[in-house]
PDB file of N, CA and C in Angstrom:
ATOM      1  N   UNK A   1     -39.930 -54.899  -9.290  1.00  0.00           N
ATOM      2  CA  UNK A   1     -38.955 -53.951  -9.806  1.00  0.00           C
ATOM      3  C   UNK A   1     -37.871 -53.744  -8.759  1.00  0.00           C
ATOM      4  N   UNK A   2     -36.742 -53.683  -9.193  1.00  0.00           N
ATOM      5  CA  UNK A   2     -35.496 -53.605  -8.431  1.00  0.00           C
ATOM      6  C   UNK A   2     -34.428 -52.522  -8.681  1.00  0.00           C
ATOM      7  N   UNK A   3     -34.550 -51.463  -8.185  1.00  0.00           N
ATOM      8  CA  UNK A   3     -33.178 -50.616  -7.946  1.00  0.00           C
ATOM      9  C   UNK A   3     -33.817 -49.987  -9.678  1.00  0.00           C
ATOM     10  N   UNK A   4     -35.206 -49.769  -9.880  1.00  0.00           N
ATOM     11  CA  UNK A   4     -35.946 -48.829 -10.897  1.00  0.00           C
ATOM     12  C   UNK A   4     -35.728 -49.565 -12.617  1.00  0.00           C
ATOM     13  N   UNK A   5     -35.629 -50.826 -11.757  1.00  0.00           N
ATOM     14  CA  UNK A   5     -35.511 -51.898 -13.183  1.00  0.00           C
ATOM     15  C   UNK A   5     -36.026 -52.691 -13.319  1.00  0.00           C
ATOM     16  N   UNK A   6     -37.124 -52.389 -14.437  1.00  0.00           N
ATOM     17  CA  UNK A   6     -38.332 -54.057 -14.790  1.00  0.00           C
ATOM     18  C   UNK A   6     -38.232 -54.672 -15.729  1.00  0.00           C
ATOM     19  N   UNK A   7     -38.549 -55.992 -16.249  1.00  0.00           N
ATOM     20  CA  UNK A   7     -38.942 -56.209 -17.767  1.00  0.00           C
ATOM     21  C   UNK A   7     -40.137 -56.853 -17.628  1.00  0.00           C
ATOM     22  N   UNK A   8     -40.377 -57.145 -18.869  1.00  0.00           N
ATOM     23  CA  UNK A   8     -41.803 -57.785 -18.867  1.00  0.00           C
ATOM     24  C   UNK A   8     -41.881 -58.655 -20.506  1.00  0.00           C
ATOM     25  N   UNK A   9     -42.309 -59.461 -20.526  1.00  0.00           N
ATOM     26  CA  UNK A   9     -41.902 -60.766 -21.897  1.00  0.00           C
ATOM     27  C   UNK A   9     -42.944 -60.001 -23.291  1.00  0.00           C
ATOM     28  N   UNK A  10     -42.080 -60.026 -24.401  1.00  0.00           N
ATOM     29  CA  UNK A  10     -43.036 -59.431 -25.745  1.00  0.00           C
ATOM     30  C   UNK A  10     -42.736 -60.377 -26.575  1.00  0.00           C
ATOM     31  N   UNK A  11     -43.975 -61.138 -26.542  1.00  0.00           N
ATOM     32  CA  UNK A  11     -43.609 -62.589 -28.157  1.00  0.00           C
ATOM     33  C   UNK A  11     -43.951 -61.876 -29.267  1.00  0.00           C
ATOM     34  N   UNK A  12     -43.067 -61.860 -30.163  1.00  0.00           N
ATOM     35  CA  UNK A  12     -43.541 -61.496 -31.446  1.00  0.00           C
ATOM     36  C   UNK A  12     -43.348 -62.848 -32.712  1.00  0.00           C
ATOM     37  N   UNK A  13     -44.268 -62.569 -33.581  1.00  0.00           N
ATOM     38  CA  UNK A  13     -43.948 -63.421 -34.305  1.00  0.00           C
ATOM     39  C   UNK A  13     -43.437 -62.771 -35.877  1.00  0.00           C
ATOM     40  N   UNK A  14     -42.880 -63.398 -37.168  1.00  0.00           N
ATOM     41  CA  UNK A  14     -42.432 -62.538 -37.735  1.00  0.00           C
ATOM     42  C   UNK A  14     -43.090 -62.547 -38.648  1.00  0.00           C
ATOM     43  N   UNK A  15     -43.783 -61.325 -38.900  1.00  0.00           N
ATOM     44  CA  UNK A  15     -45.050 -60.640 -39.969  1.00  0.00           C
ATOM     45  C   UNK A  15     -44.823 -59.440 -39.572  1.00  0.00           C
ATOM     46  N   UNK A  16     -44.944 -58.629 -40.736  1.00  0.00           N
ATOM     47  CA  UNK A  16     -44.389 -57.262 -40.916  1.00  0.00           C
ATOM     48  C   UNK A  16     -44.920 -56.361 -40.026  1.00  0.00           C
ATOM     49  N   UNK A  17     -46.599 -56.640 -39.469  1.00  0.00           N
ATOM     50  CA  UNK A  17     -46.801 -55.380 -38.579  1.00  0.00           C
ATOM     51  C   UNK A  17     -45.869 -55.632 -37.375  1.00  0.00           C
ATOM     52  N   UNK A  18     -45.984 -56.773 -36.705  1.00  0.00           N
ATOM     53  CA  UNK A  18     -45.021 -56.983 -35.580  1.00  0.00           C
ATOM     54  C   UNK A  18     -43.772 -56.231 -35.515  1.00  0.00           C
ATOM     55  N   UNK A  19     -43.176 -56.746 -36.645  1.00  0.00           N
ATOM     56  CA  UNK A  19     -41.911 -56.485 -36.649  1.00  0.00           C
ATOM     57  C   UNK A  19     -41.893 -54.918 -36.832  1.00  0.00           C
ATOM     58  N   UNK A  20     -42.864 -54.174 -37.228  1.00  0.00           N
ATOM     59  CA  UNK A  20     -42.745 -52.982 -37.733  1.00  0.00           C
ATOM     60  C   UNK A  20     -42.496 -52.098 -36.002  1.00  0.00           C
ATOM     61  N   UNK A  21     -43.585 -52.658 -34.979  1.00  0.00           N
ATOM     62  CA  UNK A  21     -44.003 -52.232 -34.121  1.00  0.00           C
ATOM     63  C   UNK A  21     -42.383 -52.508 -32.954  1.00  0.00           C
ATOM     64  N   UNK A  22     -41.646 -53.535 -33.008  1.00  0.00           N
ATOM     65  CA  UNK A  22     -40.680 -53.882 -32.504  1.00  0.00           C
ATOM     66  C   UNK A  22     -39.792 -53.019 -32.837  1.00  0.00           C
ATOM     67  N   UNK A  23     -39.222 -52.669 -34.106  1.00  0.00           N
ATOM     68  CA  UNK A  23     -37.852 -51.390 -35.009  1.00  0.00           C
ATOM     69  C   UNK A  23     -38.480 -50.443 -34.713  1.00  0.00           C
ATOM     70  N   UNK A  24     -40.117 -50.124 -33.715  1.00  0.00           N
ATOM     71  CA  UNK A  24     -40.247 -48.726 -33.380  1.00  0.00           C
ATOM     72  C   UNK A  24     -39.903 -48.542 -31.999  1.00  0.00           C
ATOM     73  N   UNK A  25     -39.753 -50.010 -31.036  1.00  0.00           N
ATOM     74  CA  UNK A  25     -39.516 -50.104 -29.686  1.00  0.00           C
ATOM     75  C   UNK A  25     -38.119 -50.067 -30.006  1.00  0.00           C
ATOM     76  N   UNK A  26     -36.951 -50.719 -30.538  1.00  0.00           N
ATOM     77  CA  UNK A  26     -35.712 -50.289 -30.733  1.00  0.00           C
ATOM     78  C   UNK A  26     -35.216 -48.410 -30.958  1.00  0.00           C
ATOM     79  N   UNK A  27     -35.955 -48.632 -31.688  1.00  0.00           N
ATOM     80  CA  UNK A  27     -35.451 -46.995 -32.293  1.00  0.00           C
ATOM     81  C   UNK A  27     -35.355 -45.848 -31.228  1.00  0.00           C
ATOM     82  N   UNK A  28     -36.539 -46.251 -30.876  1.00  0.00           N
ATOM     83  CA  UNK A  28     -37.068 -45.300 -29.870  1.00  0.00           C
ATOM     84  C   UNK A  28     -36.396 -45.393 -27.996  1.00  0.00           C
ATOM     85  N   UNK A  29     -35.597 -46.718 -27.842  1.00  0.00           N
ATOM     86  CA  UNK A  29     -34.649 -46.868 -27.360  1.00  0.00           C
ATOM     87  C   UNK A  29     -35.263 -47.163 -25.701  1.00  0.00           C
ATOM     88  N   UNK A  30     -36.381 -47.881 -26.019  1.00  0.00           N
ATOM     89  CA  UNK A  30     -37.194 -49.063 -25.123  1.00  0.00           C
ATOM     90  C   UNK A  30     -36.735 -50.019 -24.995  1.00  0.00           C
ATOM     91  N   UNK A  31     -36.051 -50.383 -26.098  1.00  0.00           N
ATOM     92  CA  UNK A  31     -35.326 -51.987 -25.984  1.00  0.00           C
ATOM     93  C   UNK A  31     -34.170 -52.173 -26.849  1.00  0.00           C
ATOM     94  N   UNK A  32     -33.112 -52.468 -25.697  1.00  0.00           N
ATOM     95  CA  UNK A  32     -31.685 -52.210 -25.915  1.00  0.00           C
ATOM     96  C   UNK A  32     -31.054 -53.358 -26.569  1.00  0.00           C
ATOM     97  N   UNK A  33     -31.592 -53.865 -27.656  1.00  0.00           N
ATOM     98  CA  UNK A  33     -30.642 -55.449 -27.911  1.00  0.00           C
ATOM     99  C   UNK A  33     -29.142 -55.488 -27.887  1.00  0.00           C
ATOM    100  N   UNK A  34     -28.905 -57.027 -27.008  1.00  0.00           N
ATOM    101  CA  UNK A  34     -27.365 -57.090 -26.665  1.00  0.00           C
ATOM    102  C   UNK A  34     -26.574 -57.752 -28.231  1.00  0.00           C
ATOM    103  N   UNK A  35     -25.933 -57.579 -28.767  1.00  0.00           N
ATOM    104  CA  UNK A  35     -25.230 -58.238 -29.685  1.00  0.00           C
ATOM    105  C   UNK A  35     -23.904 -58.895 -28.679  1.00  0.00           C
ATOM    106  N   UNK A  36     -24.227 -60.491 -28.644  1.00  0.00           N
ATOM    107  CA  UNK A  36     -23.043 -61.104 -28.151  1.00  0.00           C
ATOM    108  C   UNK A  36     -21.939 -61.178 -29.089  1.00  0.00           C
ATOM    109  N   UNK A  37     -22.329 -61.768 -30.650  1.00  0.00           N
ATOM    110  CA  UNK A  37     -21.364 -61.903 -31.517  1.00  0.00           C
ATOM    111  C   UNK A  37     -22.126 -61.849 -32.649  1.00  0.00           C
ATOM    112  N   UNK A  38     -21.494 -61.571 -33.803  1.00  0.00           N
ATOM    113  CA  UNK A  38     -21.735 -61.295 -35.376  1.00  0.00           C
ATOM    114  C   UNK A  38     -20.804 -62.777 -36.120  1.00  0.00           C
ATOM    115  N   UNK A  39     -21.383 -63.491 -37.005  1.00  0.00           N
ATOM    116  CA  UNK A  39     -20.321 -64.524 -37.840  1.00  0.00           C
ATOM    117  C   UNK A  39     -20.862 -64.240 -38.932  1.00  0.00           C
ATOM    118  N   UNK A  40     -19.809 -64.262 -40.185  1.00  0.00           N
ATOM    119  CA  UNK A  40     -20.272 -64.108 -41.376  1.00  0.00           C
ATOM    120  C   UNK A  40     -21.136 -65.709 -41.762  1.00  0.00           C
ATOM    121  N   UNK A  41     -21.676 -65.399 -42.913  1.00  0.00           N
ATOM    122  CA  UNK A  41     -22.960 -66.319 -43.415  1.00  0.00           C
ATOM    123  C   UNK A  41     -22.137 -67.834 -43.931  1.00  0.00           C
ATOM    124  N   UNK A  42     -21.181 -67.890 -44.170  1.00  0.00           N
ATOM    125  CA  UNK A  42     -20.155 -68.549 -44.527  1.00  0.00           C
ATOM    126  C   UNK A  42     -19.813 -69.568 -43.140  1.00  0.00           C
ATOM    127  N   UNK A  43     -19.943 -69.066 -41.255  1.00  0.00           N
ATOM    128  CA  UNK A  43     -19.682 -69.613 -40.726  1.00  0.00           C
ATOM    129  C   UNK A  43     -21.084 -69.709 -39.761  1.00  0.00           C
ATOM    130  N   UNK A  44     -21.894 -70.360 -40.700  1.00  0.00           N
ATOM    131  CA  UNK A  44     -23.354 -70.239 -40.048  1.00  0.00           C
ATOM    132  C   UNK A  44     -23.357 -71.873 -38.769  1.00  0.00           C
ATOM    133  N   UNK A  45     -22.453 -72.434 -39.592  1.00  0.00           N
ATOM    134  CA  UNK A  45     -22.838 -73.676 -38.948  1.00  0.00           C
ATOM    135  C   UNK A  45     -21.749 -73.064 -37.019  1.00  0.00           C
ATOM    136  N   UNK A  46     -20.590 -72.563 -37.359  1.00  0.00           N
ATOM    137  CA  UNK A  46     -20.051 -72.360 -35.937  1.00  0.00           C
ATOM    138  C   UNK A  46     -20.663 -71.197 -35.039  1.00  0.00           C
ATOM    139  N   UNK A  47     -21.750 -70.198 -35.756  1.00  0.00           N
ATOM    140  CA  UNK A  47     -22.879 -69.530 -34.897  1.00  0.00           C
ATOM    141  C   UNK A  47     -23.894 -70.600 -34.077  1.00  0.00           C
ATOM    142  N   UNK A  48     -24.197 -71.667 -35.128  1.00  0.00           N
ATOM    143  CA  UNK A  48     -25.265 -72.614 -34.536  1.00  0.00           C
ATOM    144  C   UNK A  48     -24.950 -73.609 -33.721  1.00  0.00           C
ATOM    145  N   UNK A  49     -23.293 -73.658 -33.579  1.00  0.00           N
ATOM    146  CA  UNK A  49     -22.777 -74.598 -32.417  1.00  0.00           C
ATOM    147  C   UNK A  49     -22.582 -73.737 -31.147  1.00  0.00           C
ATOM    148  N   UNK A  50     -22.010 -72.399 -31.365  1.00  0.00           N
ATOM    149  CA  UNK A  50     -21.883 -71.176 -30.340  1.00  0.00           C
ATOM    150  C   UNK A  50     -23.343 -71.294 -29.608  1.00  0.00           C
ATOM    151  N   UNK A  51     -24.233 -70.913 -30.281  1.00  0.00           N
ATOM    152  CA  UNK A  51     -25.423 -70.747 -29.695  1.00  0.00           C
ATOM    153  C   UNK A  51     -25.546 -72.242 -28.807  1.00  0.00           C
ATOM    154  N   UNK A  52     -25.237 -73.004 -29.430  1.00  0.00           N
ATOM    155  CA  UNK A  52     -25.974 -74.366 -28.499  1.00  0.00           C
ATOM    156  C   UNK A  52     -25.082 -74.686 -27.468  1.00  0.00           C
ATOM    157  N   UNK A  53     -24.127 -74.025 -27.256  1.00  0.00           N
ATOM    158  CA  UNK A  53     -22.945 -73.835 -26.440  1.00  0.00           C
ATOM    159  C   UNK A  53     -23.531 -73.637 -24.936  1.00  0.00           C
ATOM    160  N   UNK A  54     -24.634 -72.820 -25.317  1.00  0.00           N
ATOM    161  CA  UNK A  54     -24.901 -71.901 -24.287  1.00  0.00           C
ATOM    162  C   UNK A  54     -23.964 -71.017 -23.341  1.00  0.00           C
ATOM    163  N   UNK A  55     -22.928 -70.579 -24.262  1.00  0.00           N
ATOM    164  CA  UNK A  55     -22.618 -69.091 -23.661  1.00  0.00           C
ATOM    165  C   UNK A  55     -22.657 -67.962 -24.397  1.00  0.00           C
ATOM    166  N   UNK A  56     -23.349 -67.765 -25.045  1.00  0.00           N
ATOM    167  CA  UNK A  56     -24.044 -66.626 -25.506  1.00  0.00           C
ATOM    168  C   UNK A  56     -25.184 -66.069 -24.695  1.00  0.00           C
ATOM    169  N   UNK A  57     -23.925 -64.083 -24.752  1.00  0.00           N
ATOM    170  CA  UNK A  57     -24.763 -63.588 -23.606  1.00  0.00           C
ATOM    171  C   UNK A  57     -25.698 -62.079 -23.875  1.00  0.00           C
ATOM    172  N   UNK A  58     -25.927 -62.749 -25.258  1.00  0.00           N
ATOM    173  CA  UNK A  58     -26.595 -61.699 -26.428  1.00  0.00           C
ATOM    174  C   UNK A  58     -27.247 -62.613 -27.282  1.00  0.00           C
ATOM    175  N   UNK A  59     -27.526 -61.794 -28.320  1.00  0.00           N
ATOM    176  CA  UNK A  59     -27.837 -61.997 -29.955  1.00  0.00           C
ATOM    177  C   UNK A  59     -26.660 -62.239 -30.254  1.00  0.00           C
ATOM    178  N   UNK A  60     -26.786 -63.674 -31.154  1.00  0.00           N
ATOM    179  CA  UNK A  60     -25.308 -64.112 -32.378  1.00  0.00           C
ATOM    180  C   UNK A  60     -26.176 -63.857 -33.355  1.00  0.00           C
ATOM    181  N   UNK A  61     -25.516 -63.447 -34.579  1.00  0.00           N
ATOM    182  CA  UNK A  61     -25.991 -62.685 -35.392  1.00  0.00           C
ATOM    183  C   UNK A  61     -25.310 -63.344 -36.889  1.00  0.00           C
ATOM    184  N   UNK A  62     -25.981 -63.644 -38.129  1.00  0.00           N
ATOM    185  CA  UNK A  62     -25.778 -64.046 -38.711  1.00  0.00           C
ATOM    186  C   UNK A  62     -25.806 -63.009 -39.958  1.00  0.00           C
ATOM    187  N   UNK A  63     -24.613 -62.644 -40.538  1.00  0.00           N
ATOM    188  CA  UNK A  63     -24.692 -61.510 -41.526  1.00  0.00           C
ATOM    189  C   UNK A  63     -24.612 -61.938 -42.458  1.00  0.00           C
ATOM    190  N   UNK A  64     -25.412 -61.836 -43.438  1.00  0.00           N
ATOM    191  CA  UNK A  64     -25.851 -62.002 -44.908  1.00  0.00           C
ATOM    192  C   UNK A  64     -25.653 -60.688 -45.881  1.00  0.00           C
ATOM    193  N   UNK A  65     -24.567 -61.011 -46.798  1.00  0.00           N
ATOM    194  CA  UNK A  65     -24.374 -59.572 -47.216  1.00  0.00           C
ATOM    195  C   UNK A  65     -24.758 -60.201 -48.629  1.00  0.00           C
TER     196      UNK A  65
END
């Protein structure tokens, strides 16, 4: 720990208790997800080149409305 800052790795896989238990670590404001960028669903393929870019310095986020 450094200057009162740790992490520590949480695999989840996606099945509802997991996920249930994760939107309670968000909420509750344990775990801060970064949103690097949002693309609409329409530009899924230039999220999936961004990402392989590797400069994404968050979550790219794919919105499905």
């Amino acid at each position: 720990m450094h200057q009162g800052i740790g992490y520590s790795f949480l695999f989840m896989r996606a099945e509802g208790s997991q996920l249930s238990k994760i939107t309670a670590l968000i909420d509750a404001g344990f775990i801060n997800p970064v949103v690097d960028k949002v693309f609409p669903f329409e530009k899924t393929n230039e999220a999936l080149t961004y990402v392989g870019s590797g400069r994404a310095k968050g979550k790219v986020v794919i919105k499905v409305i």
